[in-house]
N, C-alpha and C. Protein backbone atom coordinates (compact mmCIF):
# COMPACT_ATOMS: atom_id res chain seq x y z
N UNK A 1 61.91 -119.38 226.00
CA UNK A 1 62.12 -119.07 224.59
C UNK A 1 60.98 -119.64 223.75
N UNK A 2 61.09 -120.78 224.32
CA UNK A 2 59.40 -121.39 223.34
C UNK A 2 58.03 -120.33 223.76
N UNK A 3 58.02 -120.34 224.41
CA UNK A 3 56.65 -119.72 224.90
C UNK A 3 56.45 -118.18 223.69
N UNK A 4 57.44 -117.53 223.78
CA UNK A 4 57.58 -116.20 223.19
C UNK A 4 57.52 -117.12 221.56
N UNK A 5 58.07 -117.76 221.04
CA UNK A 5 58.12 -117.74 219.74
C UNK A 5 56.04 -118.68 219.75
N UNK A 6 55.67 -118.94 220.83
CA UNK A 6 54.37 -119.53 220.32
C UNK A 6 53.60 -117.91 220.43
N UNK A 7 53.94 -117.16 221.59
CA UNK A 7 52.98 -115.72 221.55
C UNK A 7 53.21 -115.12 219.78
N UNK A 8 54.26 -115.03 219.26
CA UNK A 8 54.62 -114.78 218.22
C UNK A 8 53.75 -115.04 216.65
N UNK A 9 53.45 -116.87 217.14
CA UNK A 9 52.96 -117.20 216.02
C UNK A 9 51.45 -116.84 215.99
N UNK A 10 51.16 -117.02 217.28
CA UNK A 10 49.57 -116.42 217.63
C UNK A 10 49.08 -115.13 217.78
N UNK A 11 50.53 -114.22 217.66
CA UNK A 11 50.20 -113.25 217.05
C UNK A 11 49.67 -112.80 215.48
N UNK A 12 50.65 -113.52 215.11
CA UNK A 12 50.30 -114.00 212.97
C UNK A 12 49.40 -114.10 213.04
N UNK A 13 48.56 -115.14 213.32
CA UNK A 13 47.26 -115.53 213.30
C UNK A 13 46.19 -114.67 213.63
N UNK A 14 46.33 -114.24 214.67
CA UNK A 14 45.87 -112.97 215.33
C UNK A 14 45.32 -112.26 214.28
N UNK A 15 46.34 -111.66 213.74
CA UNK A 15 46.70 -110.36 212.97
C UNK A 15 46.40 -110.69 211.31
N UNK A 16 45.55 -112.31 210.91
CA UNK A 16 45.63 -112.87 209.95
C UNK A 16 43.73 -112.95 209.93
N UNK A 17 43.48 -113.20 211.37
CA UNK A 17 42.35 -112.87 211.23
C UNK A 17 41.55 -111.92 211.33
N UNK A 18 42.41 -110.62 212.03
CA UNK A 18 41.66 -109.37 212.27
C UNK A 18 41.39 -109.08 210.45
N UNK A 19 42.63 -109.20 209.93
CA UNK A 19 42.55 -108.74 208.57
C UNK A 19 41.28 -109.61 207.88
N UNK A 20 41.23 -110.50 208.01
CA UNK A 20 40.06 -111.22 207.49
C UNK A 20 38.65 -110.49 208.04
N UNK A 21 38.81 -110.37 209.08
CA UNK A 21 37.05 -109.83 209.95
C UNK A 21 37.05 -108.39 209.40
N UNK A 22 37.83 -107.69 209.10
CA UNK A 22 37.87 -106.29 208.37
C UNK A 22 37.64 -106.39 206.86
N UNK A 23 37.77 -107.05 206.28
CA UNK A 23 37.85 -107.53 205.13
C UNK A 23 36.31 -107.95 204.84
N UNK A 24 35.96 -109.08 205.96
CA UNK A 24 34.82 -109.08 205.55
C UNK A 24 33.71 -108.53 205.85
N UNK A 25 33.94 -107.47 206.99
CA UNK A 25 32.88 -106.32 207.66
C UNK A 25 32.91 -104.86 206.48
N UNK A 26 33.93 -104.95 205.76
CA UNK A 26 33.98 -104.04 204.81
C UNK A 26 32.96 -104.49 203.48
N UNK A 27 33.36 -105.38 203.24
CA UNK A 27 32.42 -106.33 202.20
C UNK A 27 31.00 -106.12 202.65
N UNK A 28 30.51 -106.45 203.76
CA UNK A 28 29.11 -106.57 204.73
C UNK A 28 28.76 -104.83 204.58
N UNK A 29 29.40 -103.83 204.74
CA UNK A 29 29.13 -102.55 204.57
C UNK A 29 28.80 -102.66 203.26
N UNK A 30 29.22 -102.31 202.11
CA UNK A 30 29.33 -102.35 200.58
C UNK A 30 28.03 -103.21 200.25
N UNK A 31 27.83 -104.00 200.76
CA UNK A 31 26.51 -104.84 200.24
C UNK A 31 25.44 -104.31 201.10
N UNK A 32 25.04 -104.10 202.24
CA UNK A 32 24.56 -103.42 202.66
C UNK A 32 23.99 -101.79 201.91
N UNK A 33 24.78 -101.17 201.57
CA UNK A 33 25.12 -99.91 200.81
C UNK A 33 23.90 -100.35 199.64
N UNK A 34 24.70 -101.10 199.15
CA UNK A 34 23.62 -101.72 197.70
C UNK A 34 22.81 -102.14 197.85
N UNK A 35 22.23 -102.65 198.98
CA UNK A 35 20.72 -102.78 199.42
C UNK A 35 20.19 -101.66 199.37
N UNK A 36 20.74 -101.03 200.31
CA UNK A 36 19.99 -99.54 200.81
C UNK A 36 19.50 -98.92 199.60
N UNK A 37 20.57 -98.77 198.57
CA UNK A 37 20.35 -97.93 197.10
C UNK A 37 19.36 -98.96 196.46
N UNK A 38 19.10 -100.23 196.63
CA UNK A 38 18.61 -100.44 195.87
C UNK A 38 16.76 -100.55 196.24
N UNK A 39 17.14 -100.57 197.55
CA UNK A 39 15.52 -100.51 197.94
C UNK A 39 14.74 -99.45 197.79
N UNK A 40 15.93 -98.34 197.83
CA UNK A 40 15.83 -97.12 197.72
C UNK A 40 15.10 -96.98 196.46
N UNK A 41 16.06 -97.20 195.57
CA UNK A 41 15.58 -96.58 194.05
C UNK A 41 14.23 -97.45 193.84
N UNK A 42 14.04 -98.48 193.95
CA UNK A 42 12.98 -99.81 193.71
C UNK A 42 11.73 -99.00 194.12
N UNK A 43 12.18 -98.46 195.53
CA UNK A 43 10.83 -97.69 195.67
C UNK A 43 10.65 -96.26 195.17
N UNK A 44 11.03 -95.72 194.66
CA UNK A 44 11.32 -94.45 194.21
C UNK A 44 10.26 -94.48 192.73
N UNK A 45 11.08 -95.81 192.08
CA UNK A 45 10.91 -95.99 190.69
C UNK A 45 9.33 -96.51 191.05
N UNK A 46 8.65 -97.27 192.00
CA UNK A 46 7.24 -97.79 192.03
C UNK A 46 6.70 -97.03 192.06
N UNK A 47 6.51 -96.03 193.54
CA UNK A 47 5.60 -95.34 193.36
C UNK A 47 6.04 -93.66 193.31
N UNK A 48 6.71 -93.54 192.37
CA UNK A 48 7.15 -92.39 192.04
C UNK A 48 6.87 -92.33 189.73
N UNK A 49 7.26 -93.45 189.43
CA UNK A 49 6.88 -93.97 187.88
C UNK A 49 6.49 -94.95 187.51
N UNK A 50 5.47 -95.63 188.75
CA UNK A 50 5.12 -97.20 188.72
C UNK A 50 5.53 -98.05 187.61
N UNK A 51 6.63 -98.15 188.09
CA UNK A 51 7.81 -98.98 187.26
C UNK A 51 8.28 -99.90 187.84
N UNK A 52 9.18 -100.86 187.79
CA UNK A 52 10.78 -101.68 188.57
C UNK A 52 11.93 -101.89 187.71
N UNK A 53 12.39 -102.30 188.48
CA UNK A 53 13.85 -103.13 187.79
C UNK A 53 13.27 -104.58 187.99
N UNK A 54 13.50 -105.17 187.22
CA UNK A 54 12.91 -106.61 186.84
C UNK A 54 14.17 -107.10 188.02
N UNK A 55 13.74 -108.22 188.33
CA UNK A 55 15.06 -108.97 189.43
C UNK A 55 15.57 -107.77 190.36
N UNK A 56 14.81 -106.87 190.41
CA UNK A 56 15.36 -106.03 191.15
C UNK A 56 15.14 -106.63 193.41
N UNK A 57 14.04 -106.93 193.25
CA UNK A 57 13.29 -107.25 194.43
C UNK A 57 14.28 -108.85 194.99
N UNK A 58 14.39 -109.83 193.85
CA UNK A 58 15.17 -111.20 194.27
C UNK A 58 16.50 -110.41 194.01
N UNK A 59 17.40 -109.90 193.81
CA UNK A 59 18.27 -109.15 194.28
C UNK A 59 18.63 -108.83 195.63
N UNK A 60 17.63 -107.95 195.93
CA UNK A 60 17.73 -107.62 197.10
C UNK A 60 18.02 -108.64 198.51
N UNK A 61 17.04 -109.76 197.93
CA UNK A 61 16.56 -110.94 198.73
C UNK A 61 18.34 -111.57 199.30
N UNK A 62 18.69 -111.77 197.83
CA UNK A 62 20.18 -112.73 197.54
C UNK A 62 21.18 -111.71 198.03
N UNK A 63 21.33 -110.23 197.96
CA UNK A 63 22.16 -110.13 199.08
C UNK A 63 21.96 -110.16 200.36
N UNK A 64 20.82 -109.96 201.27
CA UNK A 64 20.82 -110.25 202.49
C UNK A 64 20.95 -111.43 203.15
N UNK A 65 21.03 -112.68 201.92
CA UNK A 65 21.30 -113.74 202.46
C UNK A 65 22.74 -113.80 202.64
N UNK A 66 23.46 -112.89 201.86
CA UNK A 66 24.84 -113.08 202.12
C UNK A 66 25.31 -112.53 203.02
N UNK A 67 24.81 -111.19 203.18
CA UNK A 67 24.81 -110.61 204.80
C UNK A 67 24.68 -111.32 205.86
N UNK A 68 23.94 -112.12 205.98
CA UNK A 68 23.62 -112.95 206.84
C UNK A 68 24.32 -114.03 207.36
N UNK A 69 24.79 -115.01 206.54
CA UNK A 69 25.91 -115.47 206.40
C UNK A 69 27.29 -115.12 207.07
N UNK A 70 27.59 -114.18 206.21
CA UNK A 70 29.03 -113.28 206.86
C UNK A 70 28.99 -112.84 207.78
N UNK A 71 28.00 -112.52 208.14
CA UNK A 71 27.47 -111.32 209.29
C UNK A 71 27.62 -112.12 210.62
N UNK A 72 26.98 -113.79 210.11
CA UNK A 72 26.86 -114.77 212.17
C UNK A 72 28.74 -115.01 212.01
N UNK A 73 29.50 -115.07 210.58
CA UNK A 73 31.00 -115.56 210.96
C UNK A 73 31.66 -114.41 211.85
N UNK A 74 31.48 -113.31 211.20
CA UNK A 74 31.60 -112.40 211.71
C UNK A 74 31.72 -111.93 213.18
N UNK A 75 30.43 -112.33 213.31
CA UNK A 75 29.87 -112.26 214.90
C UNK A 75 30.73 -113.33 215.86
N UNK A 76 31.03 -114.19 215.29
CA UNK A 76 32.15 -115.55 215.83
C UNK A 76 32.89 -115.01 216.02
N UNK A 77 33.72 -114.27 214.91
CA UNK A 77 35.13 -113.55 215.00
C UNK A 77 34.78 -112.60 216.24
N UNK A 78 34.16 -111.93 216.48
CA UNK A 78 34.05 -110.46 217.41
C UNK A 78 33.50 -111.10 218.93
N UNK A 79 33.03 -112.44 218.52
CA UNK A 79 32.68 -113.09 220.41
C UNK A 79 31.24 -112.69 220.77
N UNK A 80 30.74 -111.94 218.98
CA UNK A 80 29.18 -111.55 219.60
C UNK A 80 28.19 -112.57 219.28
N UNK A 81 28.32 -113.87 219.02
CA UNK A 81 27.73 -114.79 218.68
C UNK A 81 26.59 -115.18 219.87
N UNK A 82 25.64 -116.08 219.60
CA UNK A 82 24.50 -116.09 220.73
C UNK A 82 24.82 -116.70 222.20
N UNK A 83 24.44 -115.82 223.29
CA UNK A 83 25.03 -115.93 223.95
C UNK A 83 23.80 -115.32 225.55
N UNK A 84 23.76 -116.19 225.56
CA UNK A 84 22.82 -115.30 227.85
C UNK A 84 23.77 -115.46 228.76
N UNK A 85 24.41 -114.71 228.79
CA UNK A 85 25.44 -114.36 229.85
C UNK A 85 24.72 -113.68 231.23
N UNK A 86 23.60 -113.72 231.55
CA UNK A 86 23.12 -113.04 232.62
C UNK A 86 23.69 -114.00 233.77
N UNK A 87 23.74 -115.14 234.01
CA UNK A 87 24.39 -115.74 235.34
C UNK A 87 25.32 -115.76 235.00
N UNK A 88 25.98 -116.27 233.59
CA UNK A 88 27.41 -116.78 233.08
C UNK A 88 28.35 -115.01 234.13
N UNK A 89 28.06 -114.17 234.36
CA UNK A 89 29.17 -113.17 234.51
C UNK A 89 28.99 -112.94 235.96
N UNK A 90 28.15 -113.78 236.86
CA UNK A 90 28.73 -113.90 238.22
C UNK A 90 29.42 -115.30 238.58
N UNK A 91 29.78 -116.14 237.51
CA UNK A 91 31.09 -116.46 237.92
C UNK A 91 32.32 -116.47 238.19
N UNK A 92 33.32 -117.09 238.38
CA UNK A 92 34.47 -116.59 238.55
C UNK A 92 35.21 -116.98 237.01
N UNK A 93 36.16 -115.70 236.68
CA UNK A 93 36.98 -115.44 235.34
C UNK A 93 37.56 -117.03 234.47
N UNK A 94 37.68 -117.84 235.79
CA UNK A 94 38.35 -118.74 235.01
C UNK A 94 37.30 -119.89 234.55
N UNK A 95 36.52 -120.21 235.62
CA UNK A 95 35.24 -120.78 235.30
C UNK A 95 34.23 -119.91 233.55
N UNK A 96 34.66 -118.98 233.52
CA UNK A 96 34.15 -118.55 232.47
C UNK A 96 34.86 -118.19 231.15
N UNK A 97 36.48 -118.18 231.21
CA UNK A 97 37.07 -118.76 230.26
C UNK A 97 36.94 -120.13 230.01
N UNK A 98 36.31 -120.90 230.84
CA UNK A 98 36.39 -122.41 230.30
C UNK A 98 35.35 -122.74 229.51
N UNK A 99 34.21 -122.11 230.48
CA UNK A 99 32.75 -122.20 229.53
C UNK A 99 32.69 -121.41 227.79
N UNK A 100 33.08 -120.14 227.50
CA UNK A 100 33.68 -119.47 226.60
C UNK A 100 34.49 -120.89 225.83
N UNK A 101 35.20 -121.40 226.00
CA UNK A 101 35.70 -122.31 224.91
C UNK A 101 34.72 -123.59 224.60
N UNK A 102 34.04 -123.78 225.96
CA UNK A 102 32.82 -124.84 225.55
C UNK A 102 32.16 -124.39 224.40
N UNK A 103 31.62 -123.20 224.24
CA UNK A 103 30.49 -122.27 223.76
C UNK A 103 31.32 -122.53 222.49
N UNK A 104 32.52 -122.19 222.14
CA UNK A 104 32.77 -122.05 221.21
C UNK A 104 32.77 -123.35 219.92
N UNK A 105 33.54 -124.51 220.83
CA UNK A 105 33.16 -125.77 220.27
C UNK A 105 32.26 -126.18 220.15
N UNK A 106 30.92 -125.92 220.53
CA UNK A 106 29.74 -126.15 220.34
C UNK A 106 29.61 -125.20 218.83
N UNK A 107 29.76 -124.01 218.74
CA UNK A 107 29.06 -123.05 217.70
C UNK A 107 29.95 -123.68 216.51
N UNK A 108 31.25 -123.95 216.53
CA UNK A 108 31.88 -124.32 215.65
C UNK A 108 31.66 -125.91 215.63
N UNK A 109 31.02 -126.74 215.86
CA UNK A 109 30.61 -128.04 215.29
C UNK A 109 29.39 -128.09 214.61
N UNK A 110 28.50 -126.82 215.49
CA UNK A 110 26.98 -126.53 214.67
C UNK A 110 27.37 -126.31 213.49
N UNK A 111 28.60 -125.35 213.34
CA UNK A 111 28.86 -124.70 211.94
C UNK A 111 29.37 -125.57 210.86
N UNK A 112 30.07 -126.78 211.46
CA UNK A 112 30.49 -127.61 210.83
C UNK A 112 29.52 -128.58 210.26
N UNK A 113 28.56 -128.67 211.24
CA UNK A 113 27.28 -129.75 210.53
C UNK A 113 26.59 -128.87 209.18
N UNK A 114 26.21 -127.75 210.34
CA UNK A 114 25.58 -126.78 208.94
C UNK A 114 26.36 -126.61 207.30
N UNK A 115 27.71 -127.03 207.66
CA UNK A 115 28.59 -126.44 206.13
C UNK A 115 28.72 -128.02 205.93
N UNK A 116 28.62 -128.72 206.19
CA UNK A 116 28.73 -130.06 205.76
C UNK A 116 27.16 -130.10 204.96
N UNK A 117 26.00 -130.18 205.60
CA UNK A 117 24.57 -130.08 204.90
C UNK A 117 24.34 -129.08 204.46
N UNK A 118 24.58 -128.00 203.79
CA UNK A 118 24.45 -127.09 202.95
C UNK A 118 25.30 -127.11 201.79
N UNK A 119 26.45 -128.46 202.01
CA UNK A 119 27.32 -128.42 200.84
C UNK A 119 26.30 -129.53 199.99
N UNK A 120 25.16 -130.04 200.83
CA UNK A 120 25.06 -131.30 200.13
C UNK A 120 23.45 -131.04 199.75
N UNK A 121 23.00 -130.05 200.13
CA UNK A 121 21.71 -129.15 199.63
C UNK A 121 22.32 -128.85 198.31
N UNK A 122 23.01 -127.86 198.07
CA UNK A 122 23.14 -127.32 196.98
C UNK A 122 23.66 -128.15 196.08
N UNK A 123 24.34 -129.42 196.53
CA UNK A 123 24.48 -130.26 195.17
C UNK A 123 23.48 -131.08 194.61
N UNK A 124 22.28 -131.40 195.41
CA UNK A 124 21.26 -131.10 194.79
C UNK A 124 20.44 -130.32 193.88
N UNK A 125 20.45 -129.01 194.62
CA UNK A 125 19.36 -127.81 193.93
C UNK A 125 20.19 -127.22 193.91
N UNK A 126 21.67 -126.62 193.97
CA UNK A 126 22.19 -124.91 193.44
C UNK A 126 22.01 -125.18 191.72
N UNK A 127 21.97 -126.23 191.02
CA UNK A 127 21.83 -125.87 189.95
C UNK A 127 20.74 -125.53 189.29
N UNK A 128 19.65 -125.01 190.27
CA UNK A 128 18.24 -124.62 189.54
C UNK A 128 18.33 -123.21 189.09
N UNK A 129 17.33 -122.83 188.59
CA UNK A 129 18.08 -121.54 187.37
C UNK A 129 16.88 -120.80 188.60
N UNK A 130 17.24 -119.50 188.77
CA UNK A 130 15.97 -118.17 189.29
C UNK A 130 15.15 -118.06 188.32
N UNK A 131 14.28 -117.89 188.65
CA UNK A 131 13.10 -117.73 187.36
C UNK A 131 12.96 -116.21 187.27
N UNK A 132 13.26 -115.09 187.75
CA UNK A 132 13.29 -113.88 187.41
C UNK A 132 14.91 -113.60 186.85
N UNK A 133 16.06 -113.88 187.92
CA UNK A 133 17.32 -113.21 187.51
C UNK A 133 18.21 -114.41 186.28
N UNK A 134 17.60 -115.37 186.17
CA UNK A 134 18.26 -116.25 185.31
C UNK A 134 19.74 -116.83 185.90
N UNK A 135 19.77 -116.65 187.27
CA UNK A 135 20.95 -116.79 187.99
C UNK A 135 20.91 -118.29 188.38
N UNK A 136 22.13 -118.90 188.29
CA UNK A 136 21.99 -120.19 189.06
C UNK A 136 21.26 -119.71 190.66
N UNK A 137 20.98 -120.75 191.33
CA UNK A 137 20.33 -120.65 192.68
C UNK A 137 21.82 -120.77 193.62
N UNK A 138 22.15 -121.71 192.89
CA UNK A 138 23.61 -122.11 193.91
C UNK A 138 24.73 -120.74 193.99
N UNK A 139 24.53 -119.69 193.20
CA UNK A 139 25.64 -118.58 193.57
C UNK A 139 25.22 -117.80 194.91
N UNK A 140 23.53 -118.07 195.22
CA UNK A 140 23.47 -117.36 196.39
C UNK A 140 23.30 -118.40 197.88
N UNK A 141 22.97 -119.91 197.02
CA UNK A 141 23.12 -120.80 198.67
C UNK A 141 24.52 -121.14 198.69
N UNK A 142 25.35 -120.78 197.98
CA UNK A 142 27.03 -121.06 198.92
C UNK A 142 27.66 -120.00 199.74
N UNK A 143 26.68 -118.97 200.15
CA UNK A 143 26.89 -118.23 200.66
C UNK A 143 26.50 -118.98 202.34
N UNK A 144 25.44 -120.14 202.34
CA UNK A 144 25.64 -120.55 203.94
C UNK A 144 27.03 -121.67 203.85
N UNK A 145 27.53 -122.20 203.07
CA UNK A 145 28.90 -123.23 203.32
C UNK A 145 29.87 -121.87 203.47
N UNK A 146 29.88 -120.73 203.14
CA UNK A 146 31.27 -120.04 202.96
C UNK A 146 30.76 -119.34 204.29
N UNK A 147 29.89 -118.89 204.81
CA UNK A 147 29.48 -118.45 206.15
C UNK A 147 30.11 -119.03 207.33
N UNK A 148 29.55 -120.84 207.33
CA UNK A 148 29.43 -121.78 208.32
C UNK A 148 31.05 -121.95 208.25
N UNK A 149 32.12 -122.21 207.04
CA UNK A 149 33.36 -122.60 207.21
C UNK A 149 34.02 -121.45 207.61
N UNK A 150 34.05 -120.17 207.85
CA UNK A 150 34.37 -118.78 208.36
C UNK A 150 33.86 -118.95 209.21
N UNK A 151 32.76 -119.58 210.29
CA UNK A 151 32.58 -119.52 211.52
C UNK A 151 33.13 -120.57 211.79
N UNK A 152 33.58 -121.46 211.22
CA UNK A 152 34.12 -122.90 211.82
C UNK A 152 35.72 -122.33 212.27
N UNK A 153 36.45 -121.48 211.44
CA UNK A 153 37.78 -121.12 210.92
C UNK A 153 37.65 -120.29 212.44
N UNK A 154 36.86 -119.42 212.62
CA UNK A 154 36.75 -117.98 213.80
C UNK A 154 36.64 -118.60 214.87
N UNK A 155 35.87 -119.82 214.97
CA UNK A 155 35.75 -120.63 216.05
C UNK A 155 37.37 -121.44 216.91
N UNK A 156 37.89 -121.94 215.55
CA UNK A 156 39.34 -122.33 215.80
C UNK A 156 39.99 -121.44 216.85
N UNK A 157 40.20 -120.49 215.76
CA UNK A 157 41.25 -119.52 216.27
C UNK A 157 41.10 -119.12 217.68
N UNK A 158 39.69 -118.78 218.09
CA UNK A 158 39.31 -118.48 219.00
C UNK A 158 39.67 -119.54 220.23
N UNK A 159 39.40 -120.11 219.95
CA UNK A 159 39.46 -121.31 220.97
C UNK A 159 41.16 -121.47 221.33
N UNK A 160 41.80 -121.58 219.87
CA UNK A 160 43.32 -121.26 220.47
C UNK A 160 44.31 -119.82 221.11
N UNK A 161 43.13 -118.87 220.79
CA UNK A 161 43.65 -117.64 221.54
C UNK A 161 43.41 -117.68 223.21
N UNK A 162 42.11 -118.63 223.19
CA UNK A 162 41.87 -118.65 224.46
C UNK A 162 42.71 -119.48 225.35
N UNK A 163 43.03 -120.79 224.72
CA UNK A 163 43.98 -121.68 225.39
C UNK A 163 45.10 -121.06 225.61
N UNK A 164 45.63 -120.63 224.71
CA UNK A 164 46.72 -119.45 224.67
C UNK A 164 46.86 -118.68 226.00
N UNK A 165 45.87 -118.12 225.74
CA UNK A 165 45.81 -117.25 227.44
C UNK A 165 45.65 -117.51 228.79
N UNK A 166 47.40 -117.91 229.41
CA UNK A 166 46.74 -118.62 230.72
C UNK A 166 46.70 -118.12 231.43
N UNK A 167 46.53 -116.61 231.98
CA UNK A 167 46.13 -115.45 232.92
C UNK A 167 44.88 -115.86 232.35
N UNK A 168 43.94 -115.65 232.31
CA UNK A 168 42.46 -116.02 232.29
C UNK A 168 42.31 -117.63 232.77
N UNK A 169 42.77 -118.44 232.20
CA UNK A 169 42.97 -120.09 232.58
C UNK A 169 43.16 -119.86 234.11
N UNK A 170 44.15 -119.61 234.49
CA UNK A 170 45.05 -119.73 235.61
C UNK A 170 43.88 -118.67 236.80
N UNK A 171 43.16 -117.73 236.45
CA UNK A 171 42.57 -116.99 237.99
C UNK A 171 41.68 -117.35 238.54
C-alpha cells in the first residue's frame, strides 16, 4: 500500500514538472520567434533603409541570454544535458542507472554553485543601467540564477524519479 501511494506522489511531481518543461519550452519558442522577427526586420530595415531600431541589436543579445539559460534547465529536465555516453552504454543497465544519478548530482551542485555566484554578481552589478536600452543590467543577468535554480529543481526530481525506479536499480 505504501509503495503505490509513493508511485502516486511521484507521479504529481512527475506531472508538475512535465508542466513546467512545457511551459518553459513554450516560452523558449516565443522568444526565439522574437529573435527571429527581430533579426529579421533589423536587417531588412539596415540594408534595405539604412536605418535601426535603436536597442534593437542589445535586445537581441538579452534574449538569447535567456534562451540560454532556460534552454541548459531545460535540457536537465529532458536528460539532454552534457553527456559522452560512448562507453557509458556498453555497460550494464544498472551500473548506468547509478552513474546517471552521479551525473546528475554533479550537474545539480554545479548549478547550485553557479546560482549561488550569480546571485552575488548581480548584487553587485545588476544595478548598472544599459547604456543603449536604459534597462537595468540585472533584468537580463537573473536570467543565469533562475536558469541554474530550474536546473538545480530538474536535477532533484530527476534523481528521485530515478531512485524511484527499482527495475533499472535492481538489473
Amino acid at each position: 500500500m505504501g509503495h503505490s501511494h509513493q508511485s502516486s506522489r511521484s507521479f504529481g511531481v512527475n506531472r508538475h514538472e512535465l508542466q513546467l518543461c512545457r511551459g518553459l519550452e513554450h516560452l523558449l519558442s516565443v522568444i526565439f520567434a522574437v529573435i527571429f522577427l527581430l533579426v529579421t526586420l533589423l536587417v531588412i530595415l539596415r540594408y534595405l533603409f539604412s536605418t535601426t531600431i535603436l536597442g534593437g541589436n542589445e535586445v537581441t543579445v538579452q534574449l538569447f541570454i535567456y534562451t540560454t539559460a532556460l534552454g541548459a534547465a531545460v535540457g536537465v529536465a529532458r536528460g539532454d544535458h552534457i553527456t559522452v555516453d560512448t562507453f557509458v552504454n556498453y555497460l550494464p543497465a544498472r551500473l548506468r542507472h547509478w552513474l546517471d544519478i552521479i551525473n546528475l548530482a554533479i550537474v545539480g551542485v554545479l548549478n547550485a554553485f553557479l546560482l549561488k555566484y550569480s546571485i552575488d554578481w548581480i548584487s553587485v552589478v545588476g544595478g548598472n543601467e544599459n547604456a543603449v536600452t536604459h534597462l537595468p543590467e540585472g533584468l537580463v543577468q537573473v536570467a543565469m540564477p533562475i536558469g541554474c535554480a530550474l536546473a538545480v529543481l530538474f536535477c532533484i526530481t530527476r534523481i528521485i524519479f530515478k531512485l524511484a525506479d527499482q527495475s533499472a536499480a535492481t538489473q
